[in-house]
N, C-alpha and C. Protein backbone atom coordinates (compact mmCIF):
# COMPACT_ATOMS: atom_id res chain seq x y z
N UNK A 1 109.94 251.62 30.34
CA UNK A 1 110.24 250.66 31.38
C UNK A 1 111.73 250.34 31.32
N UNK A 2 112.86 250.49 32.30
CA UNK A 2 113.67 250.09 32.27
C UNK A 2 114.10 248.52 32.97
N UNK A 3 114.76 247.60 32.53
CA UNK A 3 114.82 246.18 32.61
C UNK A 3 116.13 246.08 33.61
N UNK A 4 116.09 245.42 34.70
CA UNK A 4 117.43 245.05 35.15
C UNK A 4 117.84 243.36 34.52
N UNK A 5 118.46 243.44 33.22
CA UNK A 5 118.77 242.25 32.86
C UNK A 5 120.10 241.63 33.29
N UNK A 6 121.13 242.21 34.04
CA UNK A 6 122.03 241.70 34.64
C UNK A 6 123.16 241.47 33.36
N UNK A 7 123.42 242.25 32.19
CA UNK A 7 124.12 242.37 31.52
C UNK A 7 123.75 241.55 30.52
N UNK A 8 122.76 240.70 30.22
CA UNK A 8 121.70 240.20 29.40
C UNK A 8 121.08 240.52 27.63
N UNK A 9 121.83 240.34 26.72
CA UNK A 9 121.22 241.46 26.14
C UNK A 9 121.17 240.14 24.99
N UNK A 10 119.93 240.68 24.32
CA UNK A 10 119.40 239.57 23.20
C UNK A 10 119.23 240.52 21.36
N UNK A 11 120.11 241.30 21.32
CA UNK A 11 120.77 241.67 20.17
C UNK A 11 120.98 240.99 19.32
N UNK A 12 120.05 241.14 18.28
CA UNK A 12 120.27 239.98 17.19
C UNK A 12 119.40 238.58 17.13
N UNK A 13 118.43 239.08 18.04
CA UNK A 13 117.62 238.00 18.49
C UNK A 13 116.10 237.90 17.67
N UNK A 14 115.63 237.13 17.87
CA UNK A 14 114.00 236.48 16.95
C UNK A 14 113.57 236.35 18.24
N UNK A 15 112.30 236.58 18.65
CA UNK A 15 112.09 235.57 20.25
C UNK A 15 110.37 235.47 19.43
N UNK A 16 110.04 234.74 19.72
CA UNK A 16 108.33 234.48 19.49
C UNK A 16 107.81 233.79 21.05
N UNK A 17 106.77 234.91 21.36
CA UNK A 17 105.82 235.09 22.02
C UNK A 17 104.63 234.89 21.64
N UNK A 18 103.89 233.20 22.09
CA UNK A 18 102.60 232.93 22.07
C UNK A 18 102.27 232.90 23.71
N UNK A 19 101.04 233.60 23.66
CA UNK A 19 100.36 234.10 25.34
C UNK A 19 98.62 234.39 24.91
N UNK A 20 98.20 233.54 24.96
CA UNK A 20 96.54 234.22 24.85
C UNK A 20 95.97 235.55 25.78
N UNK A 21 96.78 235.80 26.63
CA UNK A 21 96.20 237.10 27.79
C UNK A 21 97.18 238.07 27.50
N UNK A 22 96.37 239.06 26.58
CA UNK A 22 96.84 239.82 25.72
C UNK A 22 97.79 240.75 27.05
N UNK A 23 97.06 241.16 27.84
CA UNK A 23 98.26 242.04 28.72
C UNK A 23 99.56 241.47 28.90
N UNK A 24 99.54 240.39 29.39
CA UNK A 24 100.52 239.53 29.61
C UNK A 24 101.69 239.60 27.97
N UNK A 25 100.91 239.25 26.95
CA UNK A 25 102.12 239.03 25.95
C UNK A 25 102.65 240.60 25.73
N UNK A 26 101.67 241.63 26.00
CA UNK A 26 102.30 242.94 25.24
C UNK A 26 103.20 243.08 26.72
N UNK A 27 103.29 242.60 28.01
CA UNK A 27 104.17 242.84 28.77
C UNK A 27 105.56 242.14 28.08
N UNK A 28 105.47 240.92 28.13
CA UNK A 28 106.61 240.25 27.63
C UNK A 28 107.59 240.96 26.12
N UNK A 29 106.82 240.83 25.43
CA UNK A 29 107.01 241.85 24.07
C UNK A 29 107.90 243.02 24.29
N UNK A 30 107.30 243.33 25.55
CA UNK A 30 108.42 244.90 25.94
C UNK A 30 109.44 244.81 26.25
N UNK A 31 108.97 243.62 28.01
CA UNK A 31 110.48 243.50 28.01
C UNK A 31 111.43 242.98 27.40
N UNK A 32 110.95 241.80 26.30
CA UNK A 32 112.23 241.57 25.42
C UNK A 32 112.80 242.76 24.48
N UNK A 33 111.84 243.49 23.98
CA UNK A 33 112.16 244.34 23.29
C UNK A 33 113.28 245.35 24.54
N UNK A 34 112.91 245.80 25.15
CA UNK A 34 113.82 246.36 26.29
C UNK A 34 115.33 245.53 26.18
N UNK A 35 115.14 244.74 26.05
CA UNK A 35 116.37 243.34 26.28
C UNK A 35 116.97 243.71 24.39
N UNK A 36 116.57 244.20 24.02
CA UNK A 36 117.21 244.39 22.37
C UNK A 36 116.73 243.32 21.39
N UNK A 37 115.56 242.28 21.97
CA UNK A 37 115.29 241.42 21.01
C UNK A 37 113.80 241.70 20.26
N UNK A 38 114.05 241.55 19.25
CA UNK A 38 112.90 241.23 17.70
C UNK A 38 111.67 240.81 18.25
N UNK A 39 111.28 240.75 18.80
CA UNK A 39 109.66 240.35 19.04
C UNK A 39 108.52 240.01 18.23
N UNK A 40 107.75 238.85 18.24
CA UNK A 40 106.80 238.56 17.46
C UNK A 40 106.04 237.74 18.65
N UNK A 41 104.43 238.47 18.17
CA UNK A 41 103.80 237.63 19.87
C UNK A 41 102.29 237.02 19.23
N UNK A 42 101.56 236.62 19.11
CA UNK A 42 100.16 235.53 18.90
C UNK A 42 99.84 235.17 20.25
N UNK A 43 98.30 234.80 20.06
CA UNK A 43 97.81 234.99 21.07
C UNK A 43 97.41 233.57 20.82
N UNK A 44 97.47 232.94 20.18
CA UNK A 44 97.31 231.37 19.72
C UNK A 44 98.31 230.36 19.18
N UNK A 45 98.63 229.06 19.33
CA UNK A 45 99.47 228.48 18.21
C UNK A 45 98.95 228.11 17.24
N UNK A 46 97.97 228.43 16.25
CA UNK A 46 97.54 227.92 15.13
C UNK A 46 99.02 229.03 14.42
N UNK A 47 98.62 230.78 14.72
CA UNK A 47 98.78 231.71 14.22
C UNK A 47 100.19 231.58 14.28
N UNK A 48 101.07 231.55 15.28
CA UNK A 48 102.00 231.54 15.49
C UNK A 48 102.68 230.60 14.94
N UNK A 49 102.26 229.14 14.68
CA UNK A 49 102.37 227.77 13.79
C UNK A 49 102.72 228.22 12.55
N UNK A 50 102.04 229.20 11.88
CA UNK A 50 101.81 229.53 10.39
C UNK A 50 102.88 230.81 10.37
N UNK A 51 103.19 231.29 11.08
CA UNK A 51 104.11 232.20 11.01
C UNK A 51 105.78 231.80 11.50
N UNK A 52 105.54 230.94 11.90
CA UNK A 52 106.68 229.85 12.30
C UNK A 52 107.05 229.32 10.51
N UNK A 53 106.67 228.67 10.25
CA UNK A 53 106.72 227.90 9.16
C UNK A 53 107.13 228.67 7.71
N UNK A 54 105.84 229.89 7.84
CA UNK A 54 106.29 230.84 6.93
C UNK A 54 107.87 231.61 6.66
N UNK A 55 108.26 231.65 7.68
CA UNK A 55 109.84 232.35 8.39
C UNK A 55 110.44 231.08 8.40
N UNK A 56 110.80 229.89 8.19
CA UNK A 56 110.86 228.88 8.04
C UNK A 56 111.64 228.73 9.11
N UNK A 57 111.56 228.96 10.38
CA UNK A 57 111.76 228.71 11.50
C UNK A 57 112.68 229.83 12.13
N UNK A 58 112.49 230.80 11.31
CA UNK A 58 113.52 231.75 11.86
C UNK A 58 113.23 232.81 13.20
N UNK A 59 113.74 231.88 14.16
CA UNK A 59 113.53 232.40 15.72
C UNK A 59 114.49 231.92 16.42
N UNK A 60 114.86 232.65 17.75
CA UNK A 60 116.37 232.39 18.49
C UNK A 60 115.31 231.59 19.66
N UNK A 61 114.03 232.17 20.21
CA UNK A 61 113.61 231.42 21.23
C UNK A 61 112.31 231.97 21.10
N UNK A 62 111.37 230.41 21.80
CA UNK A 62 110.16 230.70 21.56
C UNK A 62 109.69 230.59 23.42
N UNK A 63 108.91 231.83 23.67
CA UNK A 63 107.99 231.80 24.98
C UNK A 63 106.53 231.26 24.28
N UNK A 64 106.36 230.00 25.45
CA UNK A 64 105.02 229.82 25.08
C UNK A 64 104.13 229.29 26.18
N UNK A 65 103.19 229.89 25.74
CA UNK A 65 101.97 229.50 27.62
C UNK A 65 101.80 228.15 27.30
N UNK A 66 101.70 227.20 27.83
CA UNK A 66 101.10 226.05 27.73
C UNK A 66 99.23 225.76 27.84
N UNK A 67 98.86 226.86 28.40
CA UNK A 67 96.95 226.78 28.45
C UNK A 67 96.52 228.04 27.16
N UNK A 68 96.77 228.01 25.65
CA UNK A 68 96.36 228.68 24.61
C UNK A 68 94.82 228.16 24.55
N UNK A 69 94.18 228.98 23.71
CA UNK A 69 93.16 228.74 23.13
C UNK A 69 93.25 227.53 21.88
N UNK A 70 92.21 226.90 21.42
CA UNK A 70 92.55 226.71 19.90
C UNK A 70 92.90 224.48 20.69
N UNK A 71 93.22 224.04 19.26
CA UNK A 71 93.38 222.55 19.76
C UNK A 71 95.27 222.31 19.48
N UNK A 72 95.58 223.11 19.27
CA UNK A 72 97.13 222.88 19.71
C UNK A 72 97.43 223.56 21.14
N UNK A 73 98.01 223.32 22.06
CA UNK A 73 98.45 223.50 23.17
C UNK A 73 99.71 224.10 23.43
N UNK A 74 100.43 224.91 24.20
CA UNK A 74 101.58 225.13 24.36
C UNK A 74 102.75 223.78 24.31
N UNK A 75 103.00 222.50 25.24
CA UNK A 75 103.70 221.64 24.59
C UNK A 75 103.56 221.20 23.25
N UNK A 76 102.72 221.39 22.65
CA UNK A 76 102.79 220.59 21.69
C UNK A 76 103.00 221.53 21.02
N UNK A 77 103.05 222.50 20.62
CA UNK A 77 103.16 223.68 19.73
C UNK A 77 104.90 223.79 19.68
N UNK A 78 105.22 223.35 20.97
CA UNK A 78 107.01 223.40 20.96
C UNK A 78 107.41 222.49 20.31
N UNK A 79 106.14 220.98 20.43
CA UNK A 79 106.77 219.27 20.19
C UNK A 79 107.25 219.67 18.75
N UNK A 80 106.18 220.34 17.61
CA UNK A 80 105.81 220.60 16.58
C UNK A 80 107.07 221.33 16.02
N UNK A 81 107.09 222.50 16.64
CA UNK A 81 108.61 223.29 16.24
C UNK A 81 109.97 222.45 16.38
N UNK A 82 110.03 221.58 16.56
CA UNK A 82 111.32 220.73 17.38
C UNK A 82 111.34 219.71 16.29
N UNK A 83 110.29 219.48 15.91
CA UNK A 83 110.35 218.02 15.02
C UNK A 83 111.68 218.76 13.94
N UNK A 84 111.08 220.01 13.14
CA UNK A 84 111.81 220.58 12.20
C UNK A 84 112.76 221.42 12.85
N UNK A 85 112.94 222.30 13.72
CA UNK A 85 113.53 222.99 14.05
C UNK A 85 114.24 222.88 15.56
N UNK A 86 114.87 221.39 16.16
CA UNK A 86 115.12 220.93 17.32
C UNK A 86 115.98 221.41 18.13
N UNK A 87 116.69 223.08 17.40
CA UNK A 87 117.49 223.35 18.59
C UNK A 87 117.26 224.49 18.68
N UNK A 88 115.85 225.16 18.64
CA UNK A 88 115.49 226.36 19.10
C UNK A 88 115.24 226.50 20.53
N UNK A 89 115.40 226.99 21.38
CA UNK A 89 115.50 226.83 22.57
C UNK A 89 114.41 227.75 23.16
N UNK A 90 113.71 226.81 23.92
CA UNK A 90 111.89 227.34 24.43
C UNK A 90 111.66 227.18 25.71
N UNK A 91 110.06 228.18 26.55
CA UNK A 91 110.68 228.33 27.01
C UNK A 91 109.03 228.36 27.38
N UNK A 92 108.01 227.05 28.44
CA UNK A 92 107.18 226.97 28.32
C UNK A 92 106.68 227.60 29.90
N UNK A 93 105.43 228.55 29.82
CA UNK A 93 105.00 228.96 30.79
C UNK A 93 103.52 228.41 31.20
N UNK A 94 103.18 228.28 32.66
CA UNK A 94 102.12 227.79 32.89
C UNK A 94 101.98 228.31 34.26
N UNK A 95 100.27 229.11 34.25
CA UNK A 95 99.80 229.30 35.49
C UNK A 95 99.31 227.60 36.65
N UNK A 96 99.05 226.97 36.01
CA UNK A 96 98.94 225.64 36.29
C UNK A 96 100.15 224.96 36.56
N UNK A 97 100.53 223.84 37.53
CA UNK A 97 101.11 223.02 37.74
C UNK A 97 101.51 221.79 36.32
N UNK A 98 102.33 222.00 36.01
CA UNK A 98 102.84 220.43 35.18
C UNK A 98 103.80 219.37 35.73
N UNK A 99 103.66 218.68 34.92
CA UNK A 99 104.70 217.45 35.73
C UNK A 99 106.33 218.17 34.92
N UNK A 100 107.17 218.71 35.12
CA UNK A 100 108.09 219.47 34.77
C UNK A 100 108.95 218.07 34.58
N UNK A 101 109.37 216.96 35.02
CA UNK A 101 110.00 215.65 34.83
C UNK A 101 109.96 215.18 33.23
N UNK A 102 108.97 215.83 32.75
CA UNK A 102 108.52 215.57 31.52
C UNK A 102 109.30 217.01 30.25
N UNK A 103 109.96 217.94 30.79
CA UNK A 103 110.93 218.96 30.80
C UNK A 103 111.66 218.91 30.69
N UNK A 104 112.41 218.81 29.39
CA UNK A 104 113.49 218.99 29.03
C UNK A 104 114.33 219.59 28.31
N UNK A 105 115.47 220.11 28.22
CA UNK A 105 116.19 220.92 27.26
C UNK A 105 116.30 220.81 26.03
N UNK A 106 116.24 220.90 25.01
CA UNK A 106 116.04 222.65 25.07
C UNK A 106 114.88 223.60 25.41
N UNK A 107 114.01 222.76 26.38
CA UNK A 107 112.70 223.39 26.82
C UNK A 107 113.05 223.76 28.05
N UNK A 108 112.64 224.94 28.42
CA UNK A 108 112.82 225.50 30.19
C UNK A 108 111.10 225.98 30.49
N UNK A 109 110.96 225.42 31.94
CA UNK A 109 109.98 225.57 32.31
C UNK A 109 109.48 227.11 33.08
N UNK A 110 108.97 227.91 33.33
CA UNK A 110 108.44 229.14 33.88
C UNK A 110 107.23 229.28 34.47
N UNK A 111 106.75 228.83 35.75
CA UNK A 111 105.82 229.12 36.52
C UNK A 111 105.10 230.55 36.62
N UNK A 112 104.06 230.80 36.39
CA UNK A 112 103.21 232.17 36.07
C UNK A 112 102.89 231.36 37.75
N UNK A 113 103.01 233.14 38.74
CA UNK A 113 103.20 234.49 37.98
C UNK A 113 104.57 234.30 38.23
N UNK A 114 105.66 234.94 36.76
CA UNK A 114 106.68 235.27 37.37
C UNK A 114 106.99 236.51 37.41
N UNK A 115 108.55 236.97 38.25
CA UNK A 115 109.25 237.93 38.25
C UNK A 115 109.63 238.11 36.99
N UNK A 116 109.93 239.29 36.71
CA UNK A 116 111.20 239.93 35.97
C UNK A 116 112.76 239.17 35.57
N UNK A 117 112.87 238.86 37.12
CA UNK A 117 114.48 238.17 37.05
C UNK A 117 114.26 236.75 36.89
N UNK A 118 112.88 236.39 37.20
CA UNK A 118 112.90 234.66 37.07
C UNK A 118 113.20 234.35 35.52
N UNK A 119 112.24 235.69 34.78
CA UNK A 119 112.05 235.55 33.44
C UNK A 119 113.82 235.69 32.74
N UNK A 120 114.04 236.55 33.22
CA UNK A 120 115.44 236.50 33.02
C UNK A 120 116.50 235.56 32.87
N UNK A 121 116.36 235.14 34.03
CA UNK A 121 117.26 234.10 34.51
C UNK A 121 117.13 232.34 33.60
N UNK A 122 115.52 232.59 33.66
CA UNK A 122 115.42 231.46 32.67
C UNK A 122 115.35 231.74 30.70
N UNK A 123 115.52 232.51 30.55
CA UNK A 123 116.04 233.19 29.30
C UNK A 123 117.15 232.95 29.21
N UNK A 124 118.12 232.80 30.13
CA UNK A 124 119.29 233.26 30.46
C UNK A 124 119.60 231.72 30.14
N UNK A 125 119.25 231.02 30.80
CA UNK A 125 119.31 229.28 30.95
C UNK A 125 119.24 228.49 29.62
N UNK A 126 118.04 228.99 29.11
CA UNK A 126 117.52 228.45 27.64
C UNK A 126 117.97 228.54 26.94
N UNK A 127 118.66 229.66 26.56
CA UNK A 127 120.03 230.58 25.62
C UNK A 127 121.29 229.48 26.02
N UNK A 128 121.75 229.44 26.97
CA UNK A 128 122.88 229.10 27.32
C UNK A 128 122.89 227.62 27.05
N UNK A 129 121.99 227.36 26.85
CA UNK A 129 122.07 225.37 26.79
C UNK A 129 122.23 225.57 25.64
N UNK A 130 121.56 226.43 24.58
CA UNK A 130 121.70 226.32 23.31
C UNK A 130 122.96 226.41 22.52
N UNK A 131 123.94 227.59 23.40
CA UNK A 131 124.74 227.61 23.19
C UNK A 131 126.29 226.43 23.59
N UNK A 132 125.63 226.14 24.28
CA UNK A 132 126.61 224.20 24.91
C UNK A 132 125.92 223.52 23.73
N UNK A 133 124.75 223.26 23.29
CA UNK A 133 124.78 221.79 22.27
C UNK A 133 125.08 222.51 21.27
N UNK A 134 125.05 223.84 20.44
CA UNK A 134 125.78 224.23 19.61
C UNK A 134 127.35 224.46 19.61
N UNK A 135 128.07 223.74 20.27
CA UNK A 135 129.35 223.59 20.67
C UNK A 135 129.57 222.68 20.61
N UNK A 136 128.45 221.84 20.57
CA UNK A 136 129.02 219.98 20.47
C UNK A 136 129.02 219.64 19.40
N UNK A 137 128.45 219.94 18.82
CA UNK A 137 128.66 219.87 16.97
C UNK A 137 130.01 219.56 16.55
C-alpha cells in the first residue's frame, strides 16, 4: 500500500494502536508502519494498559477507539496514560458521536469512518502540539 502522507514521516516513532475491530487496527498498523513508525496494536485497554506500563511509557502517540471491549474505555485508557505520562500525544477515535468540548490537547479527536488524509492530518496535529508544549519547557 502506498500512503500519500504529504511529507509526513514518523521515523523514530512508538505509536500504540488500541482498536477492538481487528481489520480496522491491522489497517492502521500498516499505514503507520508505511509512515516509518514502530507499531504496537491491542485490541483492548487492559492489554495495551500492561504493555504501556511495562515499556514504562515508551510511546510517541497513542490511537485509541473510545468503544473497546473490557471495563476500561478508550477515554479513560488515555485519562490513565496522562496521569503518568501527560505529554504523550493521543489521538481518540469514535464511530459514535462524543461531546468533543470535553477534548483536549494533547488529545485529538477522529471521527470513524475516516480518510487516509483525515488520519493524517490529525496525526499531523497531535504531533505538532506536542512539539509546541515541548518548546515551552
Amino acid at each position: 500500500m502506498k500512503v500519500d502522507t504529504d511529507g509526513l514521516s514518523l521515523s523514530g516513532l512508538t505509536v500504540l494502536v488500541v482498536e477492538d475491530d481487528e481489520i480496522l487496527r491491522t489497517l492502521l498498523v500498516a499505514i503507520l508502519a508505511e509512515m516509518e513508525a514502530t507499531c504496537v496494536g491491542f485490541g483492548n485497554a487492559d492489554d495495551a494498559l500492561i504493555h504501556l506500563l511495562a515499556s514504562q511509557g515508551s510511546c510517541s502517540l497513542m490511537i485509541v477507539d473510545h468503544h473497546i471491549p473490557g471495563c476500561i474505555k478508550g477515554m479513560e485508557f488515555i485519562s490513565m496514560a496522562h496521569e503518568k505520562w501527560p505529554r504523550v500525544p493521543a489521538i481518540l477515535t469514535s464511530g459514535s458521536p462524543l461531546d468533543v468540548s470535553t477534548i483536549t490537547p494533547p488529545i485529538s479527536y477522529l471521527f470513524k469512518p475516516w480518510s487516509i488524509e483525515e488520519l493524517v492530518m490529525t496525526i499531523n496535529r497531535a504531533l505538532a502540539y506536542e512539539t509546541r508544549a515541548g518548546s515551552a519547557d
